[in-house]
Each structure stands twice: as structure tokens, then as C-alpha cells.
C-alpha atoms as a PDB file:
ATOM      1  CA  UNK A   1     -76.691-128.344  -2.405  1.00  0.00           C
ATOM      2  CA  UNK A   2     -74.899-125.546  -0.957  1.00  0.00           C
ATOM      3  CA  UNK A   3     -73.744-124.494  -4.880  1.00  0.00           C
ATOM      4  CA  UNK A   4     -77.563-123.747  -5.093  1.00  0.00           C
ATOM      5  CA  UNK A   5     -77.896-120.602  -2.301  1.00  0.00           C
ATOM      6  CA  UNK A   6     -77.334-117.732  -2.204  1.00  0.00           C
ATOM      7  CA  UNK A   7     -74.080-116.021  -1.467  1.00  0.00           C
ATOM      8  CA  UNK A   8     -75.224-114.261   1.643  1.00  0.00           C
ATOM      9  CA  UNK A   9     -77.055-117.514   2.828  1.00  0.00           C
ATOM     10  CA  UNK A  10     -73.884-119.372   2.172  1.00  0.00           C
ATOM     11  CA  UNK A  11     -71.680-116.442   4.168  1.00  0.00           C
ATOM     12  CA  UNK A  12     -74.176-116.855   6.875  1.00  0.00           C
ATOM     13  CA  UNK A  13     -74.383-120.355   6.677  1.00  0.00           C
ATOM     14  CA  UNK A  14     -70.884-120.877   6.877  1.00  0.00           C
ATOM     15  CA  UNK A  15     -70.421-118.578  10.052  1.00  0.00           C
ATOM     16  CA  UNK A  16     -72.700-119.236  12.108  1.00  0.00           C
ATOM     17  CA  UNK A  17     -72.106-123.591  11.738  1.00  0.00           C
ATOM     18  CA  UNK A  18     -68.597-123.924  10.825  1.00  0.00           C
ATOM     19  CA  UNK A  19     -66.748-120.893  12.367  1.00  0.00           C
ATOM     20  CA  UNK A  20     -68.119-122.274  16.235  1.00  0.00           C
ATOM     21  CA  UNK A  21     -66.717-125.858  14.836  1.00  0.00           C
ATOM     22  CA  UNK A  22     -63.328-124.584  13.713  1.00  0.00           C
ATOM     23  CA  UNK A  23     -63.003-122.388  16.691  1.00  0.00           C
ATOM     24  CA  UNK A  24     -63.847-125.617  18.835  1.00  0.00           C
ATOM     25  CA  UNK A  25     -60.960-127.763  17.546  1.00  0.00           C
ATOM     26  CA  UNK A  26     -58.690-125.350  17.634  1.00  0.00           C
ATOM     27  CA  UNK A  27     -59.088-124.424  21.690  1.00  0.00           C
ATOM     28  CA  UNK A  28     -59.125-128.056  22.239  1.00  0.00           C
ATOM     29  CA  UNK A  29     -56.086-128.720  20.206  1.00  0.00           C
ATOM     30  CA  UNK A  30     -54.469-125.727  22.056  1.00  0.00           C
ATOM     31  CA  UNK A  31     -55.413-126.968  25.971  1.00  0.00           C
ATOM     32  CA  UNK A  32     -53.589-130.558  24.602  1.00  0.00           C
ATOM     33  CA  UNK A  33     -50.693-129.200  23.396  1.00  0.00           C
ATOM     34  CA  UNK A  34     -50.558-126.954  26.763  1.00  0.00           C
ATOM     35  CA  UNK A  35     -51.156-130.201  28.548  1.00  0.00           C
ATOM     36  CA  UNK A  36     -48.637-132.386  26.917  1.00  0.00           C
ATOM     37  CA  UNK A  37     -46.034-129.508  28.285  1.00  0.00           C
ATOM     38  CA  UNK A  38     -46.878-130.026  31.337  1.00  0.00           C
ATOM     39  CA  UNK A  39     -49.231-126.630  31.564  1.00  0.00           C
ATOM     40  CA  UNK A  40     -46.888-124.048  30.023  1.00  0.00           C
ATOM     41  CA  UNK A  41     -47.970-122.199  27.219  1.00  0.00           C
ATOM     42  CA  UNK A  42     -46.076-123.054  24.243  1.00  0.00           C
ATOM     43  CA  UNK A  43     -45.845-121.264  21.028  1.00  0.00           C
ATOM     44  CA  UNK A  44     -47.971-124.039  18.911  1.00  0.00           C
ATOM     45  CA  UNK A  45     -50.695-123.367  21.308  1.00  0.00           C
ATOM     46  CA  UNK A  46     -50.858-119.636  22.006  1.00  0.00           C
ATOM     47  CA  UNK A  47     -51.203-119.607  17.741  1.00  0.00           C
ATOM     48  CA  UNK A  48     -53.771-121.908  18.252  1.00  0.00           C
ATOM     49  CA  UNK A  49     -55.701-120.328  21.031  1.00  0.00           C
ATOM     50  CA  UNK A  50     -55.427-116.968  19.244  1.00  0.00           C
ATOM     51  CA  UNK A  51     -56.941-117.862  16.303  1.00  0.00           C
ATOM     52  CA  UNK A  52     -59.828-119.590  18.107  1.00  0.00           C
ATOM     53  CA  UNK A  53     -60.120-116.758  19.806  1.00  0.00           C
ATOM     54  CA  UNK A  54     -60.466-114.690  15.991  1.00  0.00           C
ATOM     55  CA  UNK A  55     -62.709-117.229  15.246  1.00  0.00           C
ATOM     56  CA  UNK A  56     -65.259-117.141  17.589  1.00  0.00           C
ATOM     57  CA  UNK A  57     -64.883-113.016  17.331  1.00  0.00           C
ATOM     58  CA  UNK A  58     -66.346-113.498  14.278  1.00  0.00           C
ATOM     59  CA  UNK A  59     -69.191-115.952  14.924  1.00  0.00           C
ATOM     60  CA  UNK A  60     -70.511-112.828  17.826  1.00  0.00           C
ATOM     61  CA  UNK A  61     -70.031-109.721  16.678  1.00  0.00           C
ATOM     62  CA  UNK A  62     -73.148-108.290  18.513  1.00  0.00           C
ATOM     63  CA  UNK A  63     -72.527-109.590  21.358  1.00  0.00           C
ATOM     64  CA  UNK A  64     -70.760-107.908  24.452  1.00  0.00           C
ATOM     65  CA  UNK A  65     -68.410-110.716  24.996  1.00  0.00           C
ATOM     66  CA  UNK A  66     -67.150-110.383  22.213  1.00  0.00           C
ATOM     67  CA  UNK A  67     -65.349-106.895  22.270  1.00  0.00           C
ATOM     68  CA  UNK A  68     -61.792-107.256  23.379  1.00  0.00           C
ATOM     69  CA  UNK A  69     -61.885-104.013  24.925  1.00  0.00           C
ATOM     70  CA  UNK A  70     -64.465-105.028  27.265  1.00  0.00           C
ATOM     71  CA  UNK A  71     -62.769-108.713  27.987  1.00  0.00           C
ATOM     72  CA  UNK A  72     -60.056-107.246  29.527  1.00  0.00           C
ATOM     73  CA  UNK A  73     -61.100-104.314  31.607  1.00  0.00           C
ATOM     74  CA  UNK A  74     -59.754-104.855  35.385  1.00  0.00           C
ATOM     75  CA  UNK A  75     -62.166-105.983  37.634  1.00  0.00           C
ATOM     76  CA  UNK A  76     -64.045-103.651  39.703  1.00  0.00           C
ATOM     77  CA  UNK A  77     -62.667-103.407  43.363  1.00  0.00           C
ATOM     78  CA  UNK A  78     -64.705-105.155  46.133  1.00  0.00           C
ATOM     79  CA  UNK A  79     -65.208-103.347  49.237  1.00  0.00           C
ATOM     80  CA  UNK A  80     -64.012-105.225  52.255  1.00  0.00           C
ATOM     81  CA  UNK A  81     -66.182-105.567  54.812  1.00  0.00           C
ATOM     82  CA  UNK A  82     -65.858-105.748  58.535  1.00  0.00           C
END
């Protein structure tokens, strides 16, 4: 069945239902490997957390979220008050 769309369908298909999926298994099989080390990050899972995090780039492009620029901007200071 999926021989019998279109191209773009297919692209679209294929990123907006399997991308999400991919990018799923790959956090979760990153937090387990983490886990299994007792919590530190260990090379097997910062490759797998990056490329979830590629992957799920991809799957929101328009959304603000997903801009690494604005993910890691410092948080504004809080005033203190008295």
C-alpha cells in the first residue's frame, strides 16, 4: 500500500508517524543505558540521546521548541523579593 502514494505523502507519512516512534526508542534506550550505570552518562547513551534529539528536530520544525538556539538560552533572572 504505501508503494501506491505519492512521494511527498510517503515523506510526510513517514515523518510525522515513524520519526516520533524512532525518536521514542531511542530516548528510552538512552535513560536505560544511563540507568544501568548507575546515572552517569555514558557514551552509548549520549549517541543515543543525540540522535533522538535529531530526530524529533525533524518531526517539529515549526515549532519553537524545536530551535536549539532557543532551548538553551539562560533563564531569565527572578527578582527576589522581600
Amino acid at each position: 500500500m504505501l508503494a501506491l502514494l505519492s512521494t511527498p505523502l510517503r515523506r510526510w507519512l513517514l515523518a510525522s508517524l515513524l520519526l516520533p516512534v524512532i525518536a521514542t526508542v531511542l530516548t528510552k534506550l538512552g535513560q536505560y543505558t544511563q540507568r544501568r550505570n548507575g546515572g552517569q552518562p555514558t557514551a552509548v547513551s549520549r549517541v543515543l540521546l543525540g540522535l533522538s534529539s535529531v530526530a524529533r528536530r525533524f518531526t517539529r520544525k515549526h515549532r519553537p521548541d524545536a530551535d536549539p538556539a532557543v532551548a538553551h538560552q539562560e533563564p531569565m533572572p527572578t527578582t527576589q523579593l522581600r
